[in-house]
Protein backbone atom coordinates (compact mmCIF):
# COMPACT_ATOMS: atom_id res chain seq x y z
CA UNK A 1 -52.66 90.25 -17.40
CA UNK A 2 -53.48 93.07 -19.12
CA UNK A 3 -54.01 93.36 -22.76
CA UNK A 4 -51.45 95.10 -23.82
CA UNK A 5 -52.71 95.72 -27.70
CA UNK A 6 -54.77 98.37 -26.55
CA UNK A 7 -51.53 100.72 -26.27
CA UNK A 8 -50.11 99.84 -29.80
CA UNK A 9 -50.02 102.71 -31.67
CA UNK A 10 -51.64 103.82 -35.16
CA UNK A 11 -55.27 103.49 -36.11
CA UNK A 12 -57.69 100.99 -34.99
CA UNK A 13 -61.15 101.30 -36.36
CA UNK A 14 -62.38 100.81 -40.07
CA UNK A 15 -63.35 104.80 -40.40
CA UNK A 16 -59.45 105.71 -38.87
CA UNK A 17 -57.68 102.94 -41.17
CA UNK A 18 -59.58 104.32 -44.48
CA UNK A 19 -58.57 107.91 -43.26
CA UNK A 20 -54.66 106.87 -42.70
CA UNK A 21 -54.33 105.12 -46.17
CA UNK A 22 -55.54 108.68 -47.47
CA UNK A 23 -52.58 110.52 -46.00
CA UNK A 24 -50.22 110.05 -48.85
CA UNK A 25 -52.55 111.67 -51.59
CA UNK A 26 -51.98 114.86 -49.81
CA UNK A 27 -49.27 115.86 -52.85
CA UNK A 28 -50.37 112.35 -54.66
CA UNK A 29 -47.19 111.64 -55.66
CA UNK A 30 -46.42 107.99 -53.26
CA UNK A 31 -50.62 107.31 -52.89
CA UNK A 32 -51.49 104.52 -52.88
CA UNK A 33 -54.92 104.99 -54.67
CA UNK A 34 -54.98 106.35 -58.22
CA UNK A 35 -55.73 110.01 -58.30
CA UNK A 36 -57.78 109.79 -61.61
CA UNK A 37 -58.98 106.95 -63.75
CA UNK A 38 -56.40 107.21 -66.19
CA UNK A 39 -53.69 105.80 -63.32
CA UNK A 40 -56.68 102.83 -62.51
CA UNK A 41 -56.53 101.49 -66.34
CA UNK A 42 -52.83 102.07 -66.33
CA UNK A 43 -52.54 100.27 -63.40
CA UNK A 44 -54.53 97.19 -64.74
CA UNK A 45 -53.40 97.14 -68.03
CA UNK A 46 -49.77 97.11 -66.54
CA UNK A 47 -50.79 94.06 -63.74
CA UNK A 48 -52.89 91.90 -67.26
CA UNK A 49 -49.60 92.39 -69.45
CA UNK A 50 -46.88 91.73 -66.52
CA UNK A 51 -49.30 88.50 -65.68
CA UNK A 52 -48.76 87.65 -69.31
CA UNK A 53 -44.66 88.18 -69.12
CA UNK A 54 -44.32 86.22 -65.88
CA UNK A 55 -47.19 83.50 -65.89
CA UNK A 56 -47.47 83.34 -61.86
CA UNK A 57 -48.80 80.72 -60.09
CA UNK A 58 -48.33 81.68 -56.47
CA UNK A 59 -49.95 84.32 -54.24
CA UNK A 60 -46.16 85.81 -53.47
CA UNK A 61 -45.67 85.91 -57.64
CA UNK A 62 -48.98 87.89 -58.07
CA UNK A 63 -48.49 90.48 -55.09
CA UNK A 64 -44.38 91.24 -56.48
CA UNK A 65 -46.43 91.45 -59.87
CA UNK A 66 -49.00 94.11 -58.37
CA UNK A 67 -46.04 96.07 -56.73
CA UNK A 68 -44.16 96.23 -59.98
CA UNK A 69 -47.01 98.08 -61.75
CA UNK A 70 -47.76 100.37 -58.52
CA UNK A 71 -44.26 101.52 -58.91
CA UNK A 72 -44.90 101.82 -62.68
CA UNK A 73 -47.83 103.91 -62.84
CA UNK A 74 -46.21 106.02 -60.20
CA UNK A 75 -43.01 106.53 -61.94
CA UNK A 76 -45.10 108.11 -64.57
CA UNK A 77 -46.83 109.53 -62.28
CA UNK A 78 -44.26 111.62 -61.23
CA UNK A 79 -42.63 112.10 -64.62
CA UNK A 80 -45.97 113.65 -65.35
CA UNK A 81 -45.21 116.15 -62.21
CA UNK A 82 -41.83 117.05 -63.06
CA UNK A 83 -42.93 118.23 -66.68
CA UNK A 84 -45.50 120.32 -65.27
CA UNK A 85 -42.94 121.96 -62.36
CA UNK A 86 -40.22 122.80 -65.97
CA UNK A 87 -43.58 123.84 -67.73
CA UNK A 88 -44.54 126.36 -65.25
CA UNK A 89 -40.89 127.57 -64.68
CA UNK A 90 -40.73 128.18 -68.35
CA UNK A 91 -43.76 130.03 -68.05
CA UNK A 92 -42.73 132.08 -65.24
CA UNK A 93 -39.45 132.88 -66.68
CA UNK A 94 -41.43 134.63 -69.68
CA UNK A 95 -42.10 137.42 -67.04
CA UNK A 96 -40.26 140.53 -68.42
CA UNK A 97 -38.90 141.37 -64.91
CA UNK A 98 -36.93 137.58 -65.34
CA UNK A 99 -35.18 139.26 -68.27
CA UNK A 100 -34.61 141.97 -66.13
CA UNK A 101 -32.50 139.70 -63.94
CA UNK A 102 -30.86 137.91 -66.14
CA UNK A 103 -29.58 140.67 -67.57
CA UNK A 104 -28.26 142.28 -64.04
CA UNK A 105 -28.22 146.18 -65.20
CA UNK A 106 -29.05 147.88 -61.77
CA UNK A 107 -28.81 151.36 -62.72
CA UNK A 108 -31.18 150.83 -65.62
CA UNK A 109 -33.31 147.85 -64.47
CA UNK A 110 -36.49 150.02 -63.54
CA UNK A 111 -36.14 151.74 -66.52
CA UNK A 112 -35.64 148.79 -68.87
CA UNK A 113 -38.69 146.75 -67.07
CA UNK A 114 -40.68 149.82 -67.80
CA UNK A 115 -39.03 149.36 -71.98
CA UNK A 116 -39.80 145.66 -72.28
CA UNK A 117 -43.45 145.90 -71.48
CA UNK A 118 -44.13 148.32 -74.04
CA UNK A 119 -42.55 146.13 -76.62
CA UNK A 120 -44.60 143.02 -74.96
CA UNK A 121 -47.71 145.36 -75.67
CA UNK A 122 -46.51 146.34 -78.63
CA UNK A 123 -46.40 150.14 -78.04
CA UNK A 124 -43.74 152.34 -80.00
CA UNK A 125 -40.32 152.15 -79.31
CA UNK A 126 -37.49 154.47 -79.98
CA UNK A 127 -36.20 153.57 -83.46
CA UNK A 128 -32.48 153.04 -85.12
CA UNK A 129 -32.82 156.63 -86.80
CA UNK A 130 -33.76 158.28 -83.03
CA UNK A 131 -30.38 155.55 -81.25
CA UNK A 132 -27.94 157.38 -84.06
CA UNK A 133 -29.09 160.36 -83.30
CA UNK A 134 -28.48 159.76 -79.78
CA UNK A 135 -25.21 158.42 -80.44
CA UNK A 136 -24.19 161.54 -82.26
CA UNK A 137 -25.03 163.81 -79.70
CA UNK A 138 -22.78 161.84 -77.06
CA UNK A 139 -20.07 161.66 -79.51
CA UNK A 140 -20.08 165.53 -79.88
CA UNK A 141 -20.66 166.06 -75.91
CA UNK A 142 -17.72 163.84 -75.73
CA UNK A 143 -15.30 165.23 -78.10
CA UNK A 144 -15.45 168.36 -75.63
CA UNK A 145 -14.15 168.48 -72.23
CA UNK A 146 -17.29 169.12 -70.24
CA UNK A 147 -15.68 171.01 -67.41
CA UNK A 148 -14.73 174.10 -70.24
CA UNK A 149 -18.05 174.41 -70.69
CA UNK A 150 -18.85 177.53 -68.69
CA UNK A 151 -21.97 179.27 -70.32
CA UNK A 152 -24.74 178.40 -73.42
CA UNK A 153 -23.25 180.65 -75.66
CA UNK A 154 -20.22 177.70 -75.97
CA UNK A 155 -22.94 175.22 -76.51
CA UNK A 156 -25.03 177.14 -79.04
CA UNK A 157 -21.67 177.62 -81.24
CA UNK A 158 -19.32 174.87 -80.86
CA UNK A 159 -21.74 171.53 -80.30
CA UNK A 160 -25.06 172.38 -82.67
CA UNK A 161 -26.54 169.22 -82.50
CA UNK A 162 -26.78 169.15 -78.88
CA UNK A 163 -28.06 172.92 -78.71
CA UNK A 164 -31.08 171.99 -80.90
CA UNK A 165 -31.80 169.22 -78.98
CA UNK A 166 -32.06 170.85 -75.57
CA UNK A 167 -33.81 173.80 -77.38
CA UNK A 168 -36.59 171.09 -79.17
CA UNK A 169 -36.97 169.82 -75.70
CA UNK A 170 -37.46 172.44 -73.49
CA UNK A 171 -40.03 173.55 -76.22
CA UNK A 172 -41.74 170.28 -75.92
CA UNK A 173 -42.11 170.82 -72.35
CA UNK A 174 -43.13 174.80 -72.72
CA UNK A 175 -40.17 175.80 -70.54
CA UNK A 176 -37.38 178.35 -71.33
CA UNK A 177 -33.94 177.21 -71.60
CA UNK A 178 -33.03 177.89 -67.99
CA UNK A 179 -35.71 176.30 -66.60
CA UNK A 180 -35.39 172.98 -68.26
CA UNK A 181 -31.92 172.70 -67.68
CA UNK A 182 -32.15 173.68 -64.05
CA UNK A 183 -34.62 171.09 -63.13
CA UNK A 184 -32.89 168.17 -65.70
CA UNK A 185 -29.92 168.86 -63.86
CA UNK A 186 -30.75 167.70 -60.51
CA UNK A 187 -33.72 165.51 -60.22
CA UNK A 188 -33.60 165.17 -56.67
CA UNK A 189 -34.42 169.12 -56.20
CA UNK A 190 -38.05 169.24 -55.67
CA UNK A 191 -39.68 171.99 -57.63
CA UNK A 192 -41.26 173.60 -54.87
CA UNK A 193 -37.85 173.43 -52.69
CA UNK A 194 -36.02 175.60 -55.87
CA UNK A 195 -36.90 179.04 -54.13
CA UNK A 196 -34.38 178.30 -51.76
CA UNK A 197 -31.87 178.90 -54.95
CA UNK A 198 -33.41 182.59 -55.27
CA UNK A 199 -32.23 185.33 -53.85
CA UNK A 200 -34.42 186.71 -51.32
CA UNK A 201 -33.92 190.69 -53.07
CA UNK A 202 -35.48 188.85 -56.11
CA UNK A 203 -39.18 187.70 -54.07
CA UNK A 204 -42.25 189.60 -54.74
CA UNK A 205 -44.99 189.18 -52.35
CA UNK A 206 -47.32 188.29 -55.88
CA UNK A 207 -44.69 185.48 -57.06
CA UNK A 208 -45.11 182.13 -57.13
CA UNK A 209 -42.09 179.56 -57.04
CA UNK A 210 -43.14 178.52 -60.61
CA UNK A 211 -42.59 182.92 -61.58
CA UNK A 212 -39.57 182.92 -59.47
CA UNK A 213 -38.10 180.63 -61.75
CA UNK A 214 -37.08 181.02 -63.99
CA UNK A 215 -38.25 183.64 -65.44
CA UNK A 216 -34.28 184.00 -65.78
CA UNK A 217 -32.10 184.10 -69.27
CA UNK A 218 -30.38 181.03 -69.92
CA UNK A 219 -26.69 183.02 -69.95
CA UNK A 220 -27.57 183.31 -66.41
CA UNK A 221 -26.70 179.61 -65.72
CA UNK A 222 -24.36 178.39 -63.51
CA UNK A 223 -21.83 176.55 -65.17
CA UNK A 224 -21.82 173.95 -62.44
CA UNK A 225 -25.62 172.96 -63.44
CA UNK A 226 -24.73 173.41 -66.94
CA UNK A 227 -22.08 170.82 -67.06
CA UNK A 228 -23.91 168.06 -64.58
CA UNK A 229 -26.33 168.34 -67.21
CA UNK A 230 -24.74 167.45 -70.38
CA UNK A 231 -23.03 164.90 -67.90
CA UNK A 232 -26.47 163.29 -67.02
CA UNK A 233 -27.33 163.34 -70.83
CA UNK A 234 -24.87 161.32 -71.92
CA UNK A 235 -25.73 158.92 -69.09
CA UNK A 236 -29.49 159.12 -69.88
CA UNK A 237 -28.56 158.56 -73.61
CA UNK A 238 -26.24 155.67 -73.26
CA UNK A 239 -29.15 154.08 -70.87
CA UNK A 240 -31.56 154.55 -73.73
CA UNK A 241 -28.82 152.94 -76.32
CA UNK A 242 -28.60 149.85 -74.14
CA UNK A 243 -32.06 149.54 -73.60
CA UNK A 244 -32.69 149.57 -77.01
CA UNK A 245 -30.08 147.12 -78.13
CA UNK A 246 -31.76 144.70 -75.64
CA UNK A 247 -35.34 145.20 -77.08
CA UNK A 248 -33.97 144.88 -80.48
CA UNK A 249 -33.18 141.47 -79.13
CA UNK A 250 -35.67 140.67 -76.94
CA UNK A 251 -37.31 137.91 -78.32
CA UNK A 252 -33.78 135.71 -78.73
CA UNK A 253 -33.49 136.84 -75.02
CA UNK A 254 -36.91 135.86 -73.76
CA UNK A 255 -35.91 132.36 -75.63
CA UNK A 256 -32.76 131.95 -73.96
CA UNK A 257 -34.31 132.77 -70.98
CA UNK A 258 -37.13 130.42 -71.01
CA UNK A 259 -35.19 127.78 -72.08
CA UNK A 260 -32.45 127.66 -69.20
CA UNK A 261 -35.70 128.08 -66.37
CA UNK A 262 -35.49 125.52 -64.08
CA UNK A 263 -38.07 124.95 -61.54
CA UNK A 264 -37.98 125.16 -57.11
CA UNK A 265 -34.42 123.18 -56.47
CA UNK A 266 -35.78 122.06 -53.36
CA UNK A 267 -39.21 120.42 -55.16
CA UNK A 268 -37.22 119.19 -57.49
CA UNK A 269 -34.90 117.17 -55.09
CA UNK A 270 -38.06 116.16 -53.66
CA UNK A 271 -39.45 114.50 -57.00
CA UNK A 272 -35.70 113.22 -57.77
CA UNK A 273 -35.94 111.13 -54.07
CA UNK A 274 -39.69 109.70 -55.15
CA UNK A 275 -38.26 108.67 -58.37
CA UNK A 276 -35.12 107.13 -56.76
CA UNK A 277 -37.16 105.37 -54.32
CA UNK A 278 -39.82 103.80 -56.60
CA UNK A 279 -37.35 102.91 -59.35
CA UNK A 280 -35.53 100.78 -56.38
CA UNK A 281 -38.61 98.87 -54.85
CA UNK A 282 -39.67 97.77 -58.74
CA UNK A 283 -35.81 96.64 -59.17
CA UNK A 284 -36.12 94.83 -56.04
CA UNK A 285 -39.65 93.44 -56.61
CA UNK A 286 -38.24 92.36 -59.93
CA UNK A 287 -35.09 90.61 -58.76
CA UNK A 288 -37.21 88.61 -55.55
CA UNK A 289 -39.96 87.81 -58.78
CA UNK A 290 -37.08 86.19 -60.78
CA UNK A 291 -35.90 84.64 -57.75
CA UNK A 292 -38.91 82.58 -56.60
CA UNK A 293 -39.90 81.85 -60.19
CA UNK A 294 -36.33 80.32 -60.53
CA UNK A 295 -36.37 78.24 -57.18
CA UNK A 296 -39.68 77.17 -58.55
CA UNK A 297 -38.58 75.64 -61.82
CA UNK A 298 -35.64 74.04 -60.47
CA UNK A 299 -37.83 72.14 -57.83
């Protein structure tokens, strides 16, 4: 007859049995061997004080014993883990891009990720003076209805804080008046495409597309490209208003933040299971403990 052992499954030699106990350390959290010497004194001092509690006398006392503090030092084992995953979450969630989300402003979320790391390193910021300001110069656009705008000359007399503005900045950027407000006004426009916006009687075989430009006076404008300019101002502004209010907060933010991070769902189900199954074989282990101990004293 033949032996029909030899086609049991699982591992048969010493070297395969010592490799097989190993496979639950791979994430350590239901191995059986303690991953660092702090678990192995756990472990005993847990077995020495539970021996102490329940005074055993029989093998089957002293193995329930042993299983009770395997499921103890694991429990904390994994209470350690769980710390760490919230830990690193909190961590992560310090990112300035994860205020970025929470915050869900699509339009300005490049811009405002670009914002929050200069205040994380501390570089200067627009300040309250430079938001009013800001805010002024919308409310005046405002208080205007854009589409009457039709030339400079109705800038320059009726909205003064705006005119000095655009003036300041096109001086900044060593560009006249036209210029700057041609290429603000449609970002999409590449410079070198802008020729196509000249009228061919204007070219010169010496001109470049940076002379064609704009060597033009700003009454020249087309009202069109005047008006989608103070339009995108106001936008721009109000961006930069926003922004601001949420660096001004930034730290009670980042707080907020950090403090509602939560770690991988799916890892965390995974500890919750380990927990639930460990707290279960102790409670068991207990109640069979109490049971034999009982039956023992009543003999």
């Amino acid at each position: 007859m033949p032996d029909e052992t030899k086609y049991i499954g699982g591992p048969k030699s010493d070297e395969t049995k010592a490799i097989s106990s190993r496979n639950s350390t791979t994430h350590g959290l239901t191995a059986r061997r303690w991953i660092n010497d702090n678990e192995q004194e756990l472990f005993d001092t847990t077995v020495k004080a539970l021996m102490v509690d329940f005074d055993p006398e029989t093998y089957i006392e002293k193995m329930l014993i042993t299983k009770m503090a395997e499921c103890s030092v694991r429990l904390l084992r994994i209470q350690n883990v769980e710390s760490s995953m919230f830990d690193l979450a909190n961590s992560e969630a310090e990112h300035p891009n994860e205020i970025v989300k929470s915050l869900n402003n699509g339009d300005i979320s490049s811009k405002l990720v670009k914002a929050i790391r200069s205040a994380y390193l501390n570089k200067p910021l627009s300040n309250d003076k430079l938001i009013t300001y800001k805010t002024s110069i919308i409310n005046e656009i405002s208080s205007h209805n854009i589409d009457d705008i039709r030339n400079w000359n109705y800038i320059d007399k009726h909205m003064p804080l705006t005119a000095i503005y655009i003036v300041n900045k096109s001086a900044e950027e060593n560009k006249n008046l036209y210029t700057f407000i041609f290429e603000e006004s449609d970002d999409s426009v590449d410079l070198n495409m802008k020729v196509f916006f000249v009228n061919a009687d204007d070219l010169m075989d010496d001109e470049t597309s940076e002379d064609l430009n704009f060597n033009k006076d700003v009454s020249e404008l087309e009202s069109d490209l005047l008006q989608k300019y103070l339009r995108k101002l106001i936008m721009d502004f109000d961006n930069d208003i926003k922004i601001q209010s949420i660096i001004n907060n930034l730290e009670d933010r980042s707080k907020q933040v950090k403090n509602s991070a939560m770690p991988d769902t799916q890892k965390l189900g995974l500890i919750q299971r380990y927990r639930t199954a460990d707290e279960r074989l102790f409670s068991k282990s207990f109640r069979e403990l109490i049971a034999i101990q009982d039956r023992r004293k009543n003999i």
